[in-house]
N, C-alpha and C. Protein backbone atom coordinates (compact mmCIF):
# COMPACT_ATOMS: atom_id res chain seq x y z
N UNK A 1 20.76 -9.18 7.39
CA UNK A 1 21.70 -8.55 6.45
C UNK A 1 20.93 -7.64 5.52
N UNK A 2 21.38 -6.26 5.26
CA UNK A 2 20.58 -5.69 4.70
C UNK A 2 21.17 -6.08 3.01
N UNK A 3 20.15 -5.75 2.32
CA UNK A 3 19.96 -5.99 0.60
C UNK A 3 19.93 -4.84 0.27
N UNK A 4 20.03 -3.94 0.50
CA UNK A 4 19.94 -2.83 -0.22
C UNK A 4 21.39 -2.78 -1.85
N UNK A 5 20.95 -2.06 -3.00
CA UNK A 5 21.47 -2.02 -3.76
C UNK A 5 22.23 -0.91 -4.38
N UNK A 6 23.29 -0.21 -3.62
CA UNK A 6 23.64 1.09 -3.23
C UNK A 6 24.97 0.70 -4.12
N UNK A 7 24.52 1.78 -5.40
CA UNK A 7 25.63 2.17 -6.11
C UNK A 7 26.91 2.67 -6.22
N UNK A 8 28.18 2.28 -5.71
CA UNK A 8 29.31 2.67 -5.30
C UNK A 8 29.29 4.06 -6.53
N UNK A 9 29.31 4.61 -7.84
CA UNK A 9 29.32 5.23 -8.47
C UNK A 9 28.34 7.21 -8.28
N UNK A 10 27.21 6.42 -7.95
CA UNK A 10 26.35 7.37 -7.03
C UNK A 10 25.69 6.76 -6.04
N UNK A 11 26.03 7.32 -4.49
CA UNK A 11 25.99 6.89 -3.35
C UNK A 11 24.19 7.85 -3.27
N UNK A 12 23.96 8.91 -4.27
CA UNK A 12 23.12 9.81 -3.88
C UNK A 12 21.47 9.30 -4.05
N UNK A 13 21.65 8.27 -4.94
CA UNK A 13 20.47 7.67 -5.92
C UNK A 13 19.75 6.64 -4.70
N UNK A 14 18.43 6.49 -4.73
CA UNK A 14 17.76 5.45 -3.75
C UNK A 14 17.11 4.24 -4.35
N UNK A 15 17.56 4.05 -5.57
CA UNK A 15 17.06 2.98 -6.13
C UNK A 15 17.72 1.86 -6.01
N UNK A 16 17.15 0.59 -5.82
CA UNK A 16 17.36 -0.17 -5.17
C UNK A 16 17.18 -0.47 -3.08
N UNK A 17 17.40 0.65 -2.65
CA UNK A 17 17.04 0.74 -1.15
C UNK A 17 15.80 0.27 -0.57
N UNK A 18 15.56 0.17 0.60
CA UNK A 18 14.24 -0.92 0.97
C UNK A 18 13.32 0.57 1.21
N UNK A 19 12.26 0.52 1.14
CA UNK A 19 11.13 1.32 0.89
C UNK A 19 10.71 1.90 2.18
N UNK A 20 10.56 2.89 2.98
CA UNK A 20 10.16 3.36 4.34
C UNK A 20 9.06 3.45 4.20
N UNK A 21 8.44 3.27 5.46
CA UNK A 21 6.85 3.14 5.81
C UNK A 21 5.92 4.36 5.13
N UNK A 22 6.25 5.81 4.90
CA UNK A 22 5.41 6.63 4.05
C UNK A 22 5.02 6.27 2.71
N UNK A 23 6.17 6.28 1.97
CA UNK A 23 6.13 5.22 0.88
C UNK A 23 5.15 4.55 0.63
N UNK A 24 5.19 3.10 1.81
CA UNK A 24 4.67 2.10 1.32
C UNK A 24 3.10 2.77 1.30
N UNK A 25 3.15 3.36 2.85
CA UNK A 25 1.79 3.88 3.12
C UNK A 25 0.58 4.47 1.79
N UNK A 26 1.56 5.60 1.59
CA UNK A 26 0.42 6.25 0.68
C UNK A 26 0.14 5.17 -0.77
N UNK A 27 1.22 4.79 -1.17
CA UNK A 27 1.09 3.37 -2.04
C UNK A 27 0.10 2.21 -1.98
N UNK A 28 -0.24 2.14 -0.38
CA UNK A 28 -1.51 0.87 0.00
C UNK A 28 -2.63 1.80 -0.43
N UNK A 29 -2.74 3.39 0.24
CA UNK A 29 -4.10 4.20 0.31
C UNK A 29 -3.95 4.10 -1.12
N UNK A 30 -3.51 4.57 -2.21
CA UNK A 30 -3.63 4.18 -3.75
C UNK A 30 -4.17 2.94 -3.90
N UNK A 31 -3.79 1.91 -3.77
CA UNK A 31 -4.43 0.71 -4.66
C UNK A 31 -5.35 0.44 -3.96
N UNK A 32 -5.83 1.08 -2.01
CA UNK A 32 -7.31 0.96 -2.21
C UNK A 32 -8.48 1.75 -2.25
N UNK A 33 -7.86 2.95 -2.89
CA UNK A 33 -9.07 3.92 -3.73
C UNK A 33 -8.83 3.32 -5.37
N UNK A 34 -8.01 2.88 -5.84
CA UNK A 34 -8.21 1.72 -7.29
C UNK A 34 -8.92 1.08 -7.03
N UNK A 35 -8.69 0.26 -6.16
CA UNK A 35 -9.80 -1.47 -6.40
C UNK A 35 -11.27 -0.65 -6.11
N UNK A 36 -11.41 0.50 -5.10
CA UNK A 36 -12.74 0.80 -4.51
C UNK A 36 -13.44 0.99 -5.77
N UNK A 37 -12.35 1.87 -6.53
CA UNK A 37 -13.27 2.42 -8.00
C UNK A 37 -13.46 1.53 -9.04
N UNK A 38 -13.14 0.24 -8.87
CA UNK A 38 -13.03 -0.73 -9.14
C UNK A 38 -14.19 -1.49 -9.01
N UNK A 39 -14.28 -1.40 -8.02
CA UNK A 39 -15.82 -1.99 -7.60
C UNK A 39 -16.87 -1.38 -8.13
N UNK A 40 -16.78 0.36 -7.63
CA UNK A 40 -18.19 0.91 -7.97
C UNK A 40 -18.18 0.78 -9.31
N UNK A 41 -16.81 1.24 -10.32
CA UNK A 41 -17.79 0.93 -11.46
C UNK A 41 -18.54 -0.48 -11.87
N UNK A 42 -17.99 -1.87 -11.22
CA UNK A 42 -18.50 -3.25 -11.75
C UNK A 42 -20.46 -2.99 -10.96
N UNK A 43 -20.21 -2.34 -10.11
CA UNK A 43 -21.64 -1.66 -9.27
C UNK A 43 -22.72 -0.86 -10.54
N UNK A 44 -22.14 0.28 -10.73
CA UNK A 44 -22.88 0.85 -11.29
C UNK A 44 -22.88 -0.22 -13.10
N UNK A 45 -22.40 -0.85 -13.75
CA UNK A 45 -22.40 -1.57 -14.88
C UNK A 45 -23.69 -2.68 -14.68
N UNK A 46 -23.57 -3.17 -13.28
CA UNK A 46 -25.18 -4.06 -12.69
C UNK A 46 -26.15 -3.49 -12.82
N UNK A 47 -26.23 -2.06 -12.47
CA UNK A 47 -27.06 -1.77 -12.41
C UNK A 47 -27.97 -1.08 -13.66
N UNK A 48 -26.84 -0.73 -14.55
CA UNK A 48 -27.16 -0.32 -16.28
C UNK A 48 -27.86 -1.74 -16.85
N UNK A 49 -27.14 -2.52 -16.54
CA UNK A 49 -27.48 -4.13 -17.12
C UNK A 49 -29.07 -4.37 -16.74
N UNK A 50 -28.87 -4.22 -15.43
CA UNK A 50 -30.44 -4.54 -14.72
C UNK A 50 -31.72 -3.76 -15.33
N UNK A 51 -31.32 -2.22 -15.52
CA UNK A 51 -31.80 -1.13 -16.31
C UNK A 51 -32.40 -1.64 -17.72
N UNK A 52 -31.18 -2.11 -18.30
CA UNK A 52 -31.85 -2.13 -19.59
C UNK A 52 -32.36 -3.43 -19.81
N UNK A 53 -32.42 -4.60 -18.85
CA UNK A 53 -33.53 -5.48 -19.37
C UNK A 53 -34.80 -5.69 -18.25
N UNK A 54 -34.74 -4.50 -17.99
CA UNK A 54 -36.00 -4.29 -17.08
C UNK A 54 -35.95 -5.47 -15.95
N UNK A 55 -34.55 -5.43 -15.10
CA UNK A 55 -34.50 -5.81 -13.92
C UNK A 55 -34.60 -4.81 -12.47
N UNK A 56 -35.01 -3.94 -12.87
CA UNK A 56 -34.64 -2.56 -12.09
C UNK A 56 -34.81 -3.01 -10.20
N UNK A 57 -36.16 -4.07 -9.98
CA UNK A 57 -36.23 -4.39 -9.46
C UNK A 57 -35.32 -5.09 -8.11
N UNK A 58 -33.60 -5.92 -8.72
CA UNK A 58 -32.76 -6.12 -8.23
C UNK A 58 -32.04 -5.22 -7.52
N UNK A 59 -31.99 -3.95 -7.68
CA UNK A 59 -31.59 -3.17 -7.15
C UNK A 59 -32.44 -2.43 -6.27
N UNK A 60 -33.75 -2.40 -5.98
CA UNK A 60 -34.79 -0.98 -5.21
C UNK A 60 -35.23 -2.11 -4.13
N UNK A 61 -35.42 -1.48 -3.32
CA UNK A 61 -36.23 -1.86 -2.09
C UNK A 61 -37.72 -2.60 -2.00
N UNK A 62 -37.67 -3.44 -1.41
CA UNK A 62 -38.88 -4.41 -1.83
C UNK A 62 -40.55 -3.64 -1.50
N UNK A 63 -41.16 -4.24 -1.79
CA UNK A 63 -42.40 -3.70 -1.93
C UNK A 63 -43.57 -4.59 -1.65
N UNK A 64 -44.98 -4.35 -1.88
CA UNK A 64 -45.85 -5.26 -1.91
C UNK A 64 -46.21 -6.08 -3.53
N UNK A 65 -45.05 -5.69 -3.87
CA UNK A 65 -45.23 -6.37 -5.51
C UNK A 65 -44.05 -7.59 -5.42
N UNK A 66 -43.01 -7.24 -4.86
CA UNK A 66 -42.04 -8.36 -4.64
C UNK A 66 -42.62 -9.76 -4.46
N UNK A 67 -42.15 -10.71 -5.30
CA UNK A 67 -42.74 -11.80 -4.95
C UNK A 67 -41.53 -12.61 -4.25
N UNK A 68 -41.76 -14.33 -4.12
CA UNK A 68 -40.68 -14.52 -3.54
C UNK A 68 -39.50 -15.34 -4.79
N UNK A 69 -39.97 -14.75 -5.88
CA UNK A 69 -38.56 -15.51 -6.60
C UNK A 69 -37.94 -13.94 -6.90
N UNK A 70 -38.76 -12.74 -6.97
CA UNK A 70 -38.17 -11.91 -6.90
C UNK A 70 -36.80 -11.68 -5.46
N UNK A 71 -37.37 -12.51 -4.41
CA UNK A 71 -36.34 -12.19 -3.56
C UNK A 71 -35.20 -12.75 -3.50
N UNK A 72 -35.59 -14.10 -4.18
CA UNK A 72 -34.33 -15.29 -4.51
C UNK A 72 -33.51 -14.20 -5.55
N UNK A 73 -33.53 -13.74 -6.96
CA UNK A 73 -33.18 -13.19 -7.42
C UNK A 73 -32.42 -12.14 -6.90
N UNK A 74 -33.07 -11.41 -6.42
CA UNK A 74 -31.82 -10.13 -5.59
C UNK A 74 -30.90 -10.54 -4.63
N UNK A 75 -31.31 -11.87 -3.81
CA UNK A 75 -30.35 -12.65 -3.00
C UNK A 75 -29.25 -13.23 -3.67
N UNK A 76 -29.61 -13.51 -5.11
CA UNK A 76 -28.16 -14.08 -5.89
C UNK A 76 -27.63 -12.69 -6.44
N UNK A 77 -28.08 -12.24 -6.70
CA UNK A 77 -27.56 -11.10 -7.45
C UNK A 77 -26.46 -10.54 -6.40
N UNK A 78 -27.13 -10.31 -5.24
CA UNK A 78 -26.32 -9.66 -4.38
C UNK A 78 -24.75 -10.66 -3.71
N UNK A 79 -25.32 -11.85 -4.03
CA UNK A 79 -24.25 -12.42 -3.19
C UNK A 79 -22.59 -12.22 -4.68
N UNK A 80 -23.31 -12.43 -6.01
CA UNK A 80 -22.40 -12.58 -6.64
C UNK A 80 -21.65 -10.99 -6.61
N UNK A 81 -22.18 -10.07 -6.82
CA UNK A 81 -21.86 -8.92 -6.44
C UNK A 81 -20.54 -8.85 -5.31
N UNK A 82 -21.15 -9.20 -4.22
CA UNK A 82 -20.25 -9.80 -3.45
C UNK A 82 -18.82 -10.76 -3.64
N UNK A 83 -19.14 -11.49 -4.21
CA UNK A 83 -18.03 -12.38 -4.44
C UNK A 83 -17.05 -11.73 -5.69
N UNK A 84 -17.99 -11.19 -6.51
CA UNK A 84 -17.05 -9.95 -7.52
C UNK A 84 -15.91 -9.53 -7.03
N UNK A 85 -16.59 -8.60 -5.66
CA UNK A 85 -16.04 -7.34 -5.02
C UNK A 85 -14.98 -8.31 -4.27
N UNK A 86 -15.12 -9.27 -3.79
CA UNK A 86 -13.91 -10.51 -3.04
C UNK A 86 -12.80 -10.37 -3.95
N UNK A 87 -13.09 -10.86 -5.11
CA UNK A 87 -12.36 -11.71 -6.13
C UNK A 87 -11.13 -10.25 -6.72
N UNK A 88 -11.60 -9.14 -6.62
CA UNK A 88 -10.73 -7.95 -7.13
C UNK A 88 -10.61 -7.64 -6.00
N UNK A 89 -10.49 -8.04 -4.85
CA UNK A 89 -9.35 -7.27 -3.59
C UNK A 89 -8.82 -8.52 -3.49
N UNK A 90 -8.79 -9.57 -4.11
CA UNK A 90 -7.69 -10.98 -4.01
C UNK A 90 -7.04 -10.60 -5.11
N UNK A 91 -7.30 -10.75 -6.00
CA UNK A 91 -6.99 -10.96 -7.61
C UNK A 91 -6.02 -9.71 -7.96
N UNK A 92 -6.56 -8.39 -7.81
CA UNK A 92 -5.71 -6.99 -7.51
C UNK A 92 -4.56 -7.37 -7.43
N UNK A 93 -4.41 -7.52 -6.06
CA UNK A 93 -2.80 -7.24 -5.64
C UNK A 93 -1.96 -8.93 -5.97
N UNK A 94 -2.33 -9.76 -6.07
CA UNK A 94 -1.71 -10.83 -6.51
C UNK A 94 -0.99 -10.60 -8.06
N UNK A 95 -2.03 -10.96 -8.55
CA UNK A 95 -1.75 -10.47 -10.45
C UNK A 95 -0.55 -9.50 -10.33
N UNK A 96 -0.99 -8.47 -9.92
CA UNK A 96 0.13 -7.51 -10.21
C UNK A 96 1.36 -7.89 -9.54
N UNK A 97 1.45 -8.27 -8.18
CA UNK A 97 2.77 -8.53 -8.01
C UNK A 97 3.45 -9.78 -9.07
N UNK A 98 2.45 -11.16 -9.18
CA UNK A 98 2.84 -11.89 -10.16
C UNK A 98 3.74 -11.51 -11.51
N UNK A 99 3.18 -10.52 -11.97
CA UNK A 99 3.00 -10.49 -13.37
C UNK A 99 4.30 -9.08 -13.35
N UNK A 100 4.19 -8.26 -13.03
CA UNK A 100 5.23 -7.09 -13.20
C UNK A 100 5.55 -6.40 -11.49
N UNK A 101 5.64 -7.23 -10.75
CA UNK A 101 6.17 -7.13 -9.37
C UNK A 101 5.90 -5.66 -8.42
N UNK A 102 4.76 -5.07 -9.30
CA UNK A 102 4.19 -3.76 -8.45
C UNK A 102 2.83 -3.41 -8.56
N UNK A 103 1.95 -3.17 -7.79
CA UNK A 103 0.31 -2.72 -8.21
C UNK A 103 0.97 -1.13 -8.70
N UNK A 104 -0.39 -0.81 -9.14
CA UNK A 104 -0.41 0.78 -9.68
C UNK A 104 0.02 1.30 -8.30
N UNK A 105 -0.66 1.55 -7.19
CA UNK A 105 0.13 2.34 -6.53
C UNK A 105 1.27 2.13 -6.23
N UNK A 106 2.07 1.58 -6.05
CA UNK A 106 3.29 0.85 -6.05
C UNK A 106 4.42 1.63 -7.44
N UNK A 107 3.55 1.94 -7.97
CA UNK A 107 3.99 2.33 -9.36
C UNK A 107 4.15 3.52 -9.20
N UNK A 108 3.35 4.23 -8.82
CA UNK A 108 2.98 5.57 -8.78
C UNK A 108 3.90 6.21 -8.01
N UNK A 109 4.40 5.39 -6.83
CA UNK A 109 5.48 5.91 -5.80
C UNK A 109 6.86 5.58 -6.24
N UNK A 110 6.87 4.54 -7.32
CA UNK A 110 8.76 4.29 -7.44
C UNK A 110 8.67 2.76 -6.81
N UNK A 111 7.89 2.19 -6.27
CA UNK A 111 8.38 0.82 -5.87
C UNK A 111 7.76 -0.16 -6.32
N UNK A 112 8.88 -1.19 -5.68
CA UNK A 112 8.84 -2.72 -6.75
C UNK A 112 9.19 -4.02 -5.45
N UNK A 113 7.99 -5.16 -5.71
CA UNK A 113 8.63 -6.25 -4.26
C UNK A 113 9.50 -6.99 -5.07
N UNK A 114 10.41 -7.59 -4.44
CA UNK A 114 11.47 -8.38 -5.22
C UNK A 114 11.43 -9.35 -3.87
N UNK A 115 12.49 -10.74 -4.62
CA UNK A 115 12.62 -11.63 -3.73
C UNK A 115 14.00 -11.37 -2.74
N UNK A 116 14.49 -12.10 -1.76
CA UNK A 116 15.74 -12.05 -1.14
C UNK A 116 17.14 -11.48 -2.44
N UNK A 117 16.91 -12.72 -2.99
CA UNK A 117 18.17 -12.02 -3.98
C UNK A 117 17.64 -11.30 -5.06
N UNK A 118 16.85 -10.99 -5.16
CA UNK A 118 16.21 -10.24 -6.45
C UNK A 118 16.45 -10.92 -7.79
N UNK A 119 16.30 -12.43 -7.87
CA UNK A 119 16.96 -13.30 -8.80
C UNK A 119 16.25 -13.10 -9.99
N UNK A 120 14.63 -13.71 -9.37
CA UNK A 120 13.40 -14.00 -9.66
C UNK A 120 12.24 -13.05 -9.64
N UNK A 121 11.55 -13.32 -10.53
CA UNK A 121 9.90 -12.71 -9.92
C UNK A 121 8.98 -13.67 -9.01
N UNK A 122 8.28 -12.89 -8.34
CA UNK A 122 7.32 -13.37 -7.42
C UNK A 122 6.63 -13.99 -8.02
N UNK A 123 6.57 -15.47 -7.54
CA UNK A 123 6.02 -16.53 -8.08
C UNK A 123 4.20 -16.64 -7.02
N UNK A 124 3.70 -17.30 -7.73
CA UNK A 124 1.97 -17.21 -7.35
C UNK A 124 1.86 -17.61 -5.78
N UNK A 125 2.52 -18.48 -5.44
CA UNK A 125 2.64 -19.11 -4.04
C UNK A 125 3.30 -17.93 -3.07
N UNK A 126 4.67 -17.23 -3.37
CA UNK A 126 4.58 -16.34 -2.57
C UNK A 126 3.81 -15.35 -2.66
N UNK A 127 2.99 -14.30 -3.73
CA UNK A 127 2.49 -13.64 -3.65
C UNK A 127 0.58 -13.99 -3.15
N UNK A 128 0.58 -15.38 -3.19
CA UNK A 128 -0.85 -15.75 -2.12
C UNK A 128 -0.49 -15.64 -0.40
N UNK A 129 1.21 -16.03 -0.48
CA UNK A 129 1.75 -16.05 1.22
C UNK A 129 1.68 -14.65 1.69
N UNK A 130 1.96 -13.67 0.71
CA UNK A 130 2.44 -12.41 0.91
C UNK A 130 0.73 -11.77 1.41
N UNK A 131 -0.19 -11.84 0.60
CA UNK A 131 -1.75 -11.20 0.51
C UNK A 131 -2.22 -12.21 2.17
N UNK A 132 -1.88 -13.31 2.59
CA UNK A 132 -2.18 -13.80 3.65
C UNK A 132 -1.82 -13.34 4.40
N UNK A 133 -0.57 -12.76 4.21
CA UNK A 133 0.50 -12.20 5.52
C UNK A 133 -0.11 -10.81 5.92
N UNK A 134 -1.24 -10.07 4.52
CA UNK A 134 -1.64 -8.82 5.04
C UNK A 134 -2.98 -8.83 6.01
N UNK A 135 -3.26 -9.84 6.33
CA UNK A 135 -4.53 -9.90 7.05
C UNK A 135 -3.78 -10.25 8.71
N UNK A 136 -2.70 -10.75 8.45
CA UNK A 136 -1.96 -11.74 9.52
C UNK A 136 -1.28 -9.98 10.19
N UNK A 137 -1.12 -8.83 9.34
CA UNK A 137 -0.15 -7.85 9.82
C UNK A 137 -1.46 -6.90 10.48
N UNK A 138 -2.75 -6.95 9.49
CA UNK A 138 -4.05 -6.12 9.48
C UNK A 138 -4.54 -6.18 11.39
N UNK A 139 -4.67 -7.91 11.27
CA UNK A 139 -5.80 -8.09 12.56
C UNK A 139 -5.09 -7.99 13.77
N UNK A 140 -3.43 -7.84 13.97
CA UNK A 140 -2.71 -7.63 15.16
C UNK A 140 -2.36 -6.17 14.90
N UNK A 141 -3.73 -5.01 14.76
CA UNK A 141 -4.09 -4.12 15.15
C UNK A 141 -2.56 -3.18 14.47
N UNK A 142 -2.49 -3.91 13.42
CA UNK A 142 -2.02 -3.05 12.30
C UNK A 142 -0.60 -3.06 12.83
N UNK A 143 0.11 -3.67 14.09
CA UNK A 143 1.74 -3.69 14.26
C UNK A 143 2.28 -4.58 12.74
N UNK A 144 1.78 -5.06 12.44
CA UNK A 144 2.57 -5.55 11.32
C UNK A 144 2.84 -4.74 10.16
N UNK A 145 1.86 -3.83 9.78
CA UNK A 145 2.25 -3.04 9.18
C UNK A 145 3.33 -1.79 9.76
N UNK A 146 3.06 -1.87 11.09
CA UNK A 146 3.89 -0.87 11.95
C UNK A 146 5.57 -1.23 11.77
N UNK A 147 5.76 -2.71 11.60
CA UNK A 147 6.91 -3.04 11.99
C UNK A 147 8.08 -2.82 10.93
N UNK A 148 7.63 -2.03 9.91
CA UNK A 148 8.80 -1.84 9.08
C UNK A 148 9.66 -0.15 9.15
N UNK A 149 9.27 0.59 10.57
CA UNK A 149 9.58 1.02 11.17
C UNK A 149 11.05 0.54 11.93
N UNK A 150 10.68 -0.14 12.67
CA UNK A 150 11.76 -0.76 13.03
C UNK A 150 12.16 -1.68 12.55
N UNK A 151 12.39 -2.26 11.43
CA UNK A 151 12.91 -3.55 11.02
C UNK A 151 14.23 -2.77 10.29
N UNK A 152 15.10 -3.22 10.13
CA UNK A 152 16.47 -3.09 9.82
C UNK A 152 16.47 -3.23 8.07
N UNK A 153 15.34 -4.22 7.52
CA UNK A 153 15.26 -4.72 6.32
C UNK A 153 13.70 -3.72 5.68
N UNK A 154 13.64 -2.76 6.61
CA UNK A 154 12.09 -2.39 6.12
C UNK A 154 10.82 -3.46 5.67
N UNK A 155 10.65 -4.72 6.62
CA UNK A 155 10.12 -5.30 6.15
C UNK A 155 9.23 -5.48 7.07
N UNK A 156 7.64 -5.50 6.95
CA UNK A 156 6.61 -5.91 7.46
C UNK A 156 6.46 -7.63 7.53
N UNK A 157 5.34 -7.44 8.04
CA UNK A 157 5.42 -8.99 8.55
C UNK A 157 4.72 -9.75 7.46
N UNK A 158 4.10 -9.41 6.93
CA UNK A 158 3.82 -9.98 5.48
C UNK A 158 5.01 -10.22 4.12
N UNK A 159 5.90 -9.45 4.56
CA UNK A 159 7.19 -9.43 4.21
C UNK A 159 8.20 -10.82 4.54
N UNK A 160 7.80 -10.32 5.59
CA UNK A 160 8.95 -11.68 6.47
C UNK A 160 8.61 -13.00 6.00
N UNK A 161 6.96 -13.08 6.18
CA UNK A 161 6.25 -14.48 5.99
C UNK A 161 6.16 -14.89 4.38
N UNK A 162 6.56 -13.79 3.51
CA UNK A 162 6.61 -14.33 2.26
C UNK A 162 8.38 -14.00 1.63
N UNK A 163 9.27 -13.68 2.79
CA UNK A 163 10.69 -13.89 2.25
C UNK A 163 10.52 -12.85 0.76
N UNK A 164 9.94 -11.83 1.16
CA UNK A 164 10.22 -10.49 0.16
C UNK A 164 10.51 -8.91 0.39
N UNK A 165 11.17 -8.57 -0.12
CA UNK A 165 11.14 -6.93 0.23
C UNK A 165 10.65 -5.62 -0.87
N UNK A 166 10.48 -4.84 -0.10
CA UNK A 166 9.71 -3.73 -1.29
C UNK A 166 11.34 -2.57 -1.15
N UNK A 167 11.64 -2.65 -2.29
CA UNK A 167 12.98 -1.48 -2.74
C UNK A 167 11.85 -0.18 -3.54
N UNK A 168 12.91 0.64 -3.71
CA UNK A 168 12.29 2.19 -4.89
C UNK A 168 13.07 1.44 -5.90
N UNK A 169 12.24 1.60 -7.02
CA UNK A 169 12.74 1.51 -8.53
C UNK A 169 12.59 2.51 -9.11
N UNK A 170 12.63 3.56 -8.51
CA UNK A 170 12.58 5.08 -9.75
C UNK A 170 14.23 5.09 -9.35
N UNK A 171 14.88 5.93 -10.17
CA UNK A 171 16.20 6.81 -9.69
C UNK A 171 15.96 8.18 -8.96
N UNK A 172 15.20 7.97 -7.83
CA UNK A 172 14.86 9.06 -6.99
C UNK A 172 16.42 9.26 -6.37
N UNK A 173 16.02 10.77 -6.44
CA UNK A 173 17.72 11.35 -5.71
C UNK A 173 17.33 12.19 -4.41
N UNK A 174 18.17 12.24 -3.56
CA UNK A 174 18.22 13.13 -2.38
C UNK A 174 18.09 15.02 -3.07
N UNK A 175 17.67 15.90 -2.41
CA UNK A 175 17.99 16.67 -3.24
C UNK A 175 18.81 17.79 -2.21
N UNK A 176 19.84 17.93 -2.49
CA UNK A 176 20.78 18.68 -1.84
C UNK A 176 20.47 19.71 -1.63
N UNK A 177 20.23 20.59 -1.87
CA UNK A 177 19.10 21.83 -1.71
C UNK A 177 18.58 22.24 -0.71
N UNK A 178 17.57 21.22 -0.58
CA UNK A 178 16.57 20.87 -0.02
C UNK A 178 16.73 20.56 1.68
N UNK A 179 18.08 19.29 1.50
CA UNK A 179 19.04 18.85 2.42
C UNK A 179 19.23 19.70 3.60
N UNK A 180 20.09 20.35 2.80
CA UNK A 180 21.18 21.51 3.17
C UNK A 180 20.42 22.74 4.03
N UNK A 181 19.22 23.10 3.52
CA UNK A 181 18.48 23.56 4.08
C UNK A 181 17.58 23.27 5.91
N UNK A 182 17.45 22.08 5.47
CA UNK A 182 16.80 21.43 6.46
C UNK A 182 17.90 21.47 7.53
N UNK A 183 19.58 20.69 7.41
CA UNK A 183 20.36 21.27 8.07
C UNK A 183 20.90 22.32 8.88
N UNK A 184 20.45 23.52 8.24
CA UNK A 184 21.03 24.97 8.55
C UNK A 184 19.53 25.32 9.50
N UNK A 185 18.66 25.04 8.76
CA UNK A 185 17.32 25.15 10.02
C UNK A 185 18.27 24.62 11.36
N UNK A 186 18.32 23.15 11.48
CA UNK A 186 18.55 22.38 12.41
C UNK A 186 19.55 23.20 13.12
N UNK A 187 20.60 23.20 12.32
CA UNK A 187 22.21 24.35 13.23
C UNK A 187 21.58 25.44 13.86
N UNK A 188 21.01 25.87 13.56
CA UNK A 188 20.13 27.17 13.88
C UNK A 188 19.38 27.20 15.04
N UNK A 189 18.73 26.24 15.03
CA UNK A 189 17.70 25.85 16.74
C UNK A 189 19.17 25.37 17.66
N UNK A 190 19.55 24.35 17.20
CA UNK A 190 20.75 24.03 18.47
C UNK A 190 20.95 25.70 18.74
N UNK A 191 21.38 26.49 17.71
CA UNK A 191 22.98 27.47 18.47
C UNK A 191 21.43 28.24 19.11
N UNK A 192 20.15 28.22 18.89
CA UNK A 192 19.56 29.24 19.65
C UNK A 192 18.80 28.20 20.88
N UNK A 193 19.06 27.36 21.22
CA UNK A 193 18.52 26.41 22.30
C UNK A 193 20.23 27.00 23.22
N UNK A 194 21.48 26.58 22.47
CA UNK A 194 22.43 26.83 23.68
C UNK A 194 22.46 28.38 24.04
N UNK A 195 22.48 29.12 23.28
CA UNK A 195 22.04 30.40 23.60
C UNK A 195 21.39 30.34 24.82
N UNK A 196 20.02 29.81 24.43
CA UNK A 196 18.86 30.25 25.99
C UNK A 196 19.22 29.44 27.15
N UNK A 197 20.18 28.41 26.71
CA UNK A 197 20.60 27.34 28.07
C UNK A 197 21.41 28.39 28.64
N UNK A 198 22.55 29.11 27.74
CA UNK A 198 23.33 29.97 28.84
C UNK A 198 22.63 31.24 29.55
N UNK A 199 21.68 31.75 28.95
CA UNK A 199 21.23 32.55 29.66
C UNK A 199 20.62 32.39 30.40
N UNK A 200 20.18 31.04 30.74
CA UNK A 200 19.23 30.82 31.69
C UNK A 200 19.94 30.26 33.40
N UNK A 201 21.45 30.07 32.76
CA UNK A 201 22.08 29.37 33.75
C UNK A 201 23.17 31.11 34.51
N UNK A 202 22.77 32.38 32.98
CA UNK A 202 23.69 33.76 33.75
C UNK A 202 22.40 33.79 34.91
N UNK A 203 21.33 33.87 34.54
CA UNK A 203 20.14 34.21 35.09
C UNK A 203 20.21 33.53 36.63
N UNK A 204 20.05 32.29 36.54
CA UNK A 204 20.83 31.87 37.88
C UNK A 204 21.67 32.29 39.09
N UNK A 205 22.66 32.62 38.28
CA UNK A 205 23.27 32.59 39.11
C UNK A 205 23.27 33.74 40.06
């Protein structure tokens, strides 16, 4: 059953409607050039830190001066680094759906995940089901993300498995204009496609 939230007053408005795959798309490429920049700066802040208490060492390539607690040292350093960079591509997109039901890119495009009835906000359990469901849509070679293409509910499979959908929350409008245009293109190729069908069938004969 679709959910969409289509205003008997203006039929023209898309807010509330389930979100199409461009959308969501350029919305994911946003939040992961955020978190990336995200990272480098917690990257480059290590490395100011390291700088100014004369750890410089943690960061450069080993040498014949390296000893071996020097190597223990860059081995922790690096792993926490690591687990940093984990913890803000978990933490990212959870929080935000938790807390105000959209990451920045999400924001940036007009959309918002809501639950089945849009009662509630996304509670911590679905939005850990939901971040599981993106690895579950990722490693079957990205059809899960494919599938809101064809889904009737615009919903990916991370969607499905966390019983949520992504609508537009801007009052984005169609723009008639624009429309209308694209139309009259379209009228235009038909009447010059039947055109060349008949001449091709005087030609014939």
């Amino acid at each position: 059953m679709s959910r969409r939230r289509q205003k008997e007053e203006d039929p023209t408005t898309l807010i509330g409607y389930h979100a199409g795959f461009v959308s969501r798309l350029i919305a994911f490429v946003l939040d992961i050039l955020i978190i990336s920049g995200i990272n480098l700066a917690i990257t480059a802040i290590a490395h100011l830190v390291a700088g100014f208490f004369g750890l410089d060492f943690l960061f450069s390539d080993p040498n014949e001066y390296t000893t071996d607690w020097m190597y223990t040292i860059k081995f922790i350093a690096l792993m926490a680094l690591l687990f940093t960079s984990f913890l803000v591509f978990v933490l990212y997109p959870i929080l935000f759906w938790t807390t105000v039901g959209q990451t920045p890119g999400k924001r940036l495009m007009g959309l918002r995940i809501v639950t089945e009835d849009n009662s509630r906000r996304i509670h911590f359990g679905m939005a850990a089901k939901r971040y599981l469901g993106y690895w579950i849509s990722g490693l079957s070679l990205f059809l899960g993300f494919i599938w809101v293409l064809v889904d009737d509910n615009r919903q990916a499979w991370h969607d499905k498995f966390a019983n949520t959908y992504v609508i537009y929350d801007w009052d984005a409008r169609y723009n008639n204009a624009f429309v209308g245009t694209l139309q009259n293109r379209g009228n235009a190729r038909a009447d010059k496609s039947k055109i060349f069908q008949k001449h091709l069938k005087n030609t014939n004969k």
